[in-house]
Protein backbone atom coordinates (compact mmCIF):
# COMPACT_ATOMS: atom_id res chain seq x y z
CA UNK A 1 58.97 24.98 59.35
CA UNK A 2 60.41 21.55 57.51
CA UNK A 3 60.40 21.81 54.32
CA UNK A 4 59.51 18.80 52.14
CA UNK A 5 61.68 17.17 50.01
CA UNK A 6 61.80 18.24 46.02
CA UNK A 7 61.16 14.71 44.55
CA UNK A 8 58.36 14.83 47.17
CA UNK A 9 56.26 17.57 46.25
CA UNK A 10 57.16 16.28 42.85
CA UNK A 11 54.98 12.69 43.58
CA UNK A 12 52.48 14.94 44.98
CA UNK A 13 51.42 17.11 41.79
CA UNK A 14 51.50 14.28 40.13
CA UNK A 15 49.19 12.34 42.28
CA UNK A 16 46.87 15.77 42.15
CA UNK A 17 47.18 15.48 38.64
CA UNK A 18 46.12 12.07 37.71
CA UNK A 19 43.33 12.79 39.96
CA UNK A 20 41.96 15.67 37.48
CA UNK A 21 42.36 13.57 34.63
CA UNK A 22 40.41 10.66 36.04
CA UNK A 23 37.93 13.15 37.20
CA UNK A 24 37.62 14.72 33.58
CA UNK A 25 37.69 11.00 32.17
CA UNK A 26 34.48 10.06 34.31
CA UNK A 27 32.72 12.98 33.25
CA UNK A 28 33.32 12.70 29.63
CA UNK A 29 30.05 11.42 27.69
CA UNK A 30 30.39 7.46 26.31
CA UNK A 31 31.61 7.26 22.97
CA UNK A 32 30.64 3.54 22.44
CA UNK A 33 28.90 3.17 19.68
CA UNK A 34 25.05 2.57 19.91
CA UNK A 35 23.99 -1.25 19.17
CA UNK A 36 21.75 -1.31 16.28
CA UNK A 37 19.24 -4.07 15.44
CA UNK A 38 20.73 -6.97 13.90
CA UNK A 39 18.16 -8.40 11.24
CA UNK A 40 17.42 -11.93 13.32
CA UNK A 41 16.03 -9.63 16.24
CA UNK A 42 13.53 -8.08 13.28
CA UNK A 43 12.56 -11.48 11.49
CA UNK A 44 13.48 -9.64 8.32
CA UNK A 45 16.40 -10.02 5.64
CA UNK A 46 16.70 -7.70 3.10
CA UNK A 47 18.64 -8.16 -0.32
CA UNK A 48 19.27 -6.24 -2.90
CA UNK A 49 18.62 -8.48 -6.69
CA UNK A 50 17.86 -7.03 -10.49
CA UNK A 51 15.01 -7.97 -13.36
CA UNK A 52 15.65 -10.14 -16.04
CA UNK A 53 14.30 -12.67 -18.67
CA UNK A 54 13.70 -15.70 -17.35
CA UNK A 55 15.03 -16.68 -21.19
CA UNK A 56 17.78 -15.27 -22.71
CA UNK A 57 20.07 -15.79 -25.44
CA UNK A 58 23.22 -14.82 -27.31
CA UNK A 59 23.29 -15.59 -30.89
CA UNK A 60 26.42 -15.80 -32.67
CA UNK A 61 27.89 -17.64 -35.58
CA UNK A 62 29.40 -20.87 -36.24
CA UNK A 63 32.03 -20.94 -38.38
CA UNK A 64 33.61 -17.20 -38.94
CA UNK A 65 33.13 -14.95 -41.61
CA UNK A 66 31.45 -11.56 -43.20
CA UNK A 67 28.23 -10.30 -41.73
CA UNK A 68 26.59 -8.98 -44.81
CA UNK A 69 22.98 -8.94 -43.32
CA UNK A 70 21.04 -8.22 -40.43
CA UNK A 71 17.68 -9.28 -41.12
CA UNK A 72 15.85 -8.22 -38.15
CA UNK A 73 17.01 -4.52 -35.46
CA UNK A 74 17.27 -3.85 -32.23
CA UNK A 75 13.60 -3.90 -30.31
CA UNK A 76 12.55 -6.32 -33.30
CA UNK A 77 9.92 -8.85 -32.02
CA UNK A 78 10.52 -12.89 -33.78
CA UNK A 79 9.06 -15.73 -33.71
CA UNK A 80 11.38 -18.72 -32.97
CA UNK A 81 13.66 -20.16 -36.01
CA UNK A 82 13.11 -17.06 -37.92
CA UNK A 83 15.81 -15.68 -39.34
CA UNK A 84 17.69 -12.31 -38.16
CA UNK A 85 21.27 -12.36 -39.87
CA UNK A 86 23.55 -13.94 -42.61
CA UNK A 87 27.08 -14.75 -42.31
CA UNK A 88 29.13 -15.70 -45.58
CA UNK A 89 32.05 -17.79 -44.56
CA UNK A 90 34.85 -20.21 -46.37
CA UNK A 91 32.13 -22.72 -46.72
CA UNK A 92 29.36 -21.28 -47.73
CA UNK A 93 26.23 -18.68 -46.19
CA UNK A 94 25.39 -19.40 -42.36
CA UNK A 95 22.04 -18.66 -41.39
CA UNK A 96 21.44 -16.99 -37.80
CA UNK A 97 18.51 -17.88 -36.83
CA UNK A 98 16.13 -17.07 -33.53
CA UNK A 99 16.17 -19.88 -30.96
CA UNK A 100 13.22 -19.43 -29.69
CA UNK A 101 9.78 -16.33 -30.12
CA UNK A 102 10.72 -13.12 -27.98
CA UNK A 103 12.55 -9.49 -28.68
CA UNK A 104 15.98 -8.64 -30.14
CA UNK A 105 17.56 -6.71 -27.03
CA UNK A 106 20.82 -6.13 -28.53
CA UNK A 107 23.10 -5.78 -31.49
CA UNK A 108 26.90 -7.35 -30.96
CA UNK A 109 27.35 -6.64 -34.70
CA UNK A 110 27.40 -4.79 -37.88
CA UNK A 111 27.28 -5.46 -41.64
CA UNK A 112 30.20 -5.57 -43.12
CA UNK A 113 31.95 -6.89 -39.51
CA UNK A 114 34.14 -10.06 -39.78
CA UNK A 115 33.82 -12.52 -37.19
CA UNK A 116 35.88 -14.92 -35.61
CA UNK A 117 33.51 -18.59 -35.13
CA UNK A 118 31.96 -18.23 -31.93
CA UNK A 119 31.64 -14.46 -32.29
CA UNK A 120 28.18 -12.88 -31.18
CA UNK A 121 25.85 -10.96 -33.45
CA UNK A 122 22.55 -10.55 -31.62
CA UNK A 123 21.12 -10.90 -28.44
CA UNK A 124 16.97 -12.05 -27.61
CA UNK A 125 15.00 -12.35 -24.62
CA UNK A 126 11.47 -13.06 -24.01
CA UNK A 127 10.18 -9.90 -22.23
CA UNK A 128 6.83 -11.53 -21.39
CA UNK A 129 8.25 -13.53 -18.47
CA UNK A 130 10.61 -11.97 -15.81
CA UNK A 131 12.28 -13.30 -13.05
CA UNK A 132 14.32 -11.48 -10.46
CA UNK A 133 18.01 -12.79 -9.49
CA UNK A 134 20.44 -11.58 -6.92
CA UNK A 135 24.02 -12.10 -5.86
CA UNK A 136 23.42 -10.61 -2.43
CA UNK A 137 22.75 -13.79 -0.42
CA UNK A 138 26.14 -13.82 1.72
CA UNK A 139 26.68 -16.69 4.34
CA UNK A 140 24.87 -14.86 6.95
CA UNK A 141 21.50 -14.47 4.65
CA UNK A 142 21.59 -17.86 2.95
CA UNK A 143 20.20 -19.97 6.14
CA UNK A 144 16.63 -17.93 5.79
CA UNK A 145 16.22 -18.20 2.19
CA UNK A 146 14.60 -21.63 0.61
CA UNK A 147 12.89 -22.64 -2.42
CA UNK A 148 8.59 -21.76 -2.11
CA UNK A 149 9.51 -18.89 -0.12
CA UNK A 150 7.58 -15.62 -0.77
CA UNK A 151 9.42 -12.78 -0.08
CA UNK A 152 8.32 -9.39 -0.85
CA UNK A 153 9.85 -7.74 -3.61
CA UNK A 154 9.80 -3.86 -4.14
CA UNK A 155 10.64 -2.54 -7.69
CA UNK A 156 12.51 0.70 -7.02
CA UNK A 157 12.21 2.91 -10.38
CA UNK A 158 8.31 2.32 -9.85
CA UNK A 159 8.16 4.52 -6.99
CA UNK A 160 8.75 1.13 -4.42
CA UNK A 161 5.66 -0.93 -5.99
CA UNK A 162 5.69 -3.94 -3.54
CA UNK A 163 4.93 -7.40 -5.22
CA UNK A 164 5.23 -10.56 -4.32
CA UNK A 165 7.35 -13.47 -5.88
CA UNK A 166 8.03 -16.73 -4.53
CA UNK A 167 12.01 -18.66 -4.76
CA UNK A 168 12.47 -20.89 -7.86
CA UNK A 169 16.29 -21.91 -6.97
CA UNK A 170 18.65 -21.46 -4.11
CA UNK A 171 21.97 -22.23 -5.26
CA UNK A 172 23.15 -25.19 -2.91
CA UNK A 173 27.48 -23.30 -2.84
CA UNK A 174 28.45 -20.10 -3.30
CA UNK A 175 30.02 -18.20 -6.59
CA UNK A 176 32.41 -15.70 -6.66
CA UNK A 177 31.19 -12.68 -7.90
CA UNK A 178 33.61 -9.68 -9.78
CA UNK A 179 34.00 -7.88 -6.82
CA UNK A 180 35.73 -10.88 -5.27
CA UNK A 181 32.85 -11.39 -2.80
CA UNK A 182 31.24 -15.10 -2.45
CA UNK A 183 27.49 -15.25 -2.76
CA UNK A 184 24.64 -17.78 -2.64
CA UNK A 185 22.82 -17.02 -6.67
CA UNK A 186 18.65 -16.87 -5.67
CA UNK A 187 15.98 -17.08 -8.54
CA UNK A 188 12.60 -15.15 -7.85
CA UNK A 189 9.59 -15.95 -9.89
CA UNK A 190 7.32 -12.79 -10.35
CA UNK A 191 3.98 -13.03 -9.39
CA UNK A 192 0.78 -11.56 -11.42
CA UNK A 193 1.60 -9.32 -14.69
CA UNK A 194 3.37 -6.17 -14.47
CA UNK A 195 3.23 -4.31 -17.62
CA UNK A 196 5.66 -1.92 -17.19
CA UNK A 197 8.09 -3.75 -15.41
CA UNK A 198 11.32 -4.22 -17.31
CA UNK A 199 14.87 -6.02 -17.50
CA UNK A 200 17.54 -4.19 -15.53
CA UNK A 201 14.92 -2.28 -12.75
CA UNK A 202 16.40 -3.08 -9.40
CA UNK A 203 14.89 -4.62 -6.75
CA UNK A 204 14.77 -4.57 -2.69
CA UNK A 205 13.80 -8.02 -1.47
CA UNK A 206 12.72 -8.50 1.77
CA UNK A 207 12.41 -12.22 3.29
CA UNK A 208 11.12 -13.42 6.23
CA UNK A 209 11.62 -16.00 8.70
């Protein structure tokens, strides 16, 4: 009997081998991953926004100096114009006054500080009217959000209440948030009274086409 050449059986195991492989190959399960939902095929776009006062201010001083009293503390209610610190500067005694009725949420300052002019002492909000803004309108989002719309808004520290709200403002560009990400700012008016609602509570919004 012939026998076959040695670079001929070698083409020939290697033929029988490729064979396995593709076998094994064809019997392996798909690992392509599954194609989930997109949120156009749902008619729902969620984004992600946070309570706040629809007014809010920083008050700070004028013209530089020694904070040598703090009329009003932190959780204080005021009525507008009242007074809530003193500065005495080069010129004279600057009076801080609240610019308009709501809470003191913060203290920037503390007697005895001195401040450079411009330099914040207190911070107020009026804590009977929230509003909800987010920076999570990206490109994608922004072309199913407009002004009157009424998305539904659930308030996650209260156990995902669901309330409604309707848009104030769409901003018409976007703004570069600190992450470096560019996002369209939305404005959310709150509807009906929620008593314990409060600044900083975040909030799932869902919109719809």
């Amino acid at each position: 009997m012939k026998r076959l050449p040695r670079r001929a059986v070698w083409i020939g195991v290697g033929l029988l081998a490729l064979l396995i492989v593709v076998q094994i190959v064809r019997q392996l399960p798909s690992s392509q991953p599954v194609a989930t939902p997109t949120p156009t095929s749902q008619g729902r776009y969620i984004a992600h926004g946070v309570v706040t006062p629809v007014s809010q201010a920083r008050v700070g001083t004028l013209t530089g100096g020694v904070l040598f009293k703090q009329s009003v503390e932190i959780g204080a209610s005021v009525e507008a114009q009242q007074e809530i610190a003193l500065v005495r500067g080069p010129s004279g005694t600057e009076q801080l006054t609240a610019p308009f009725a709501g809470t003191i949420t913060g203290v920037l300052a503390h007697t005895g500080d001195t401040l450079v002019p411009g330099a914040g002492v207190m911070t107020i909000a009026d804590l009977t009217r929230l509003q909800v803004e987010t920076t999570d309108v990206d490109e994608f989002l922004i072309g199913h959000v407009r002004a009157g719309q009424t998305p539904m808004l659930q308030i996650e520290a209260l156990e995902r209440r669901e309330i409604t709200g309707r848009v104030r403002t769409v901003a018409p560009q976007p703004q570069t948030t600190a992450a470096g990400d560019q996002h369209y700012p939305v404005t959310i008016d709150l509807g009906g009274s929620q008593p314990d609602l409060r600044p900083g509570m975040s909030v799932r919004i869902t919109f719809s086409e």
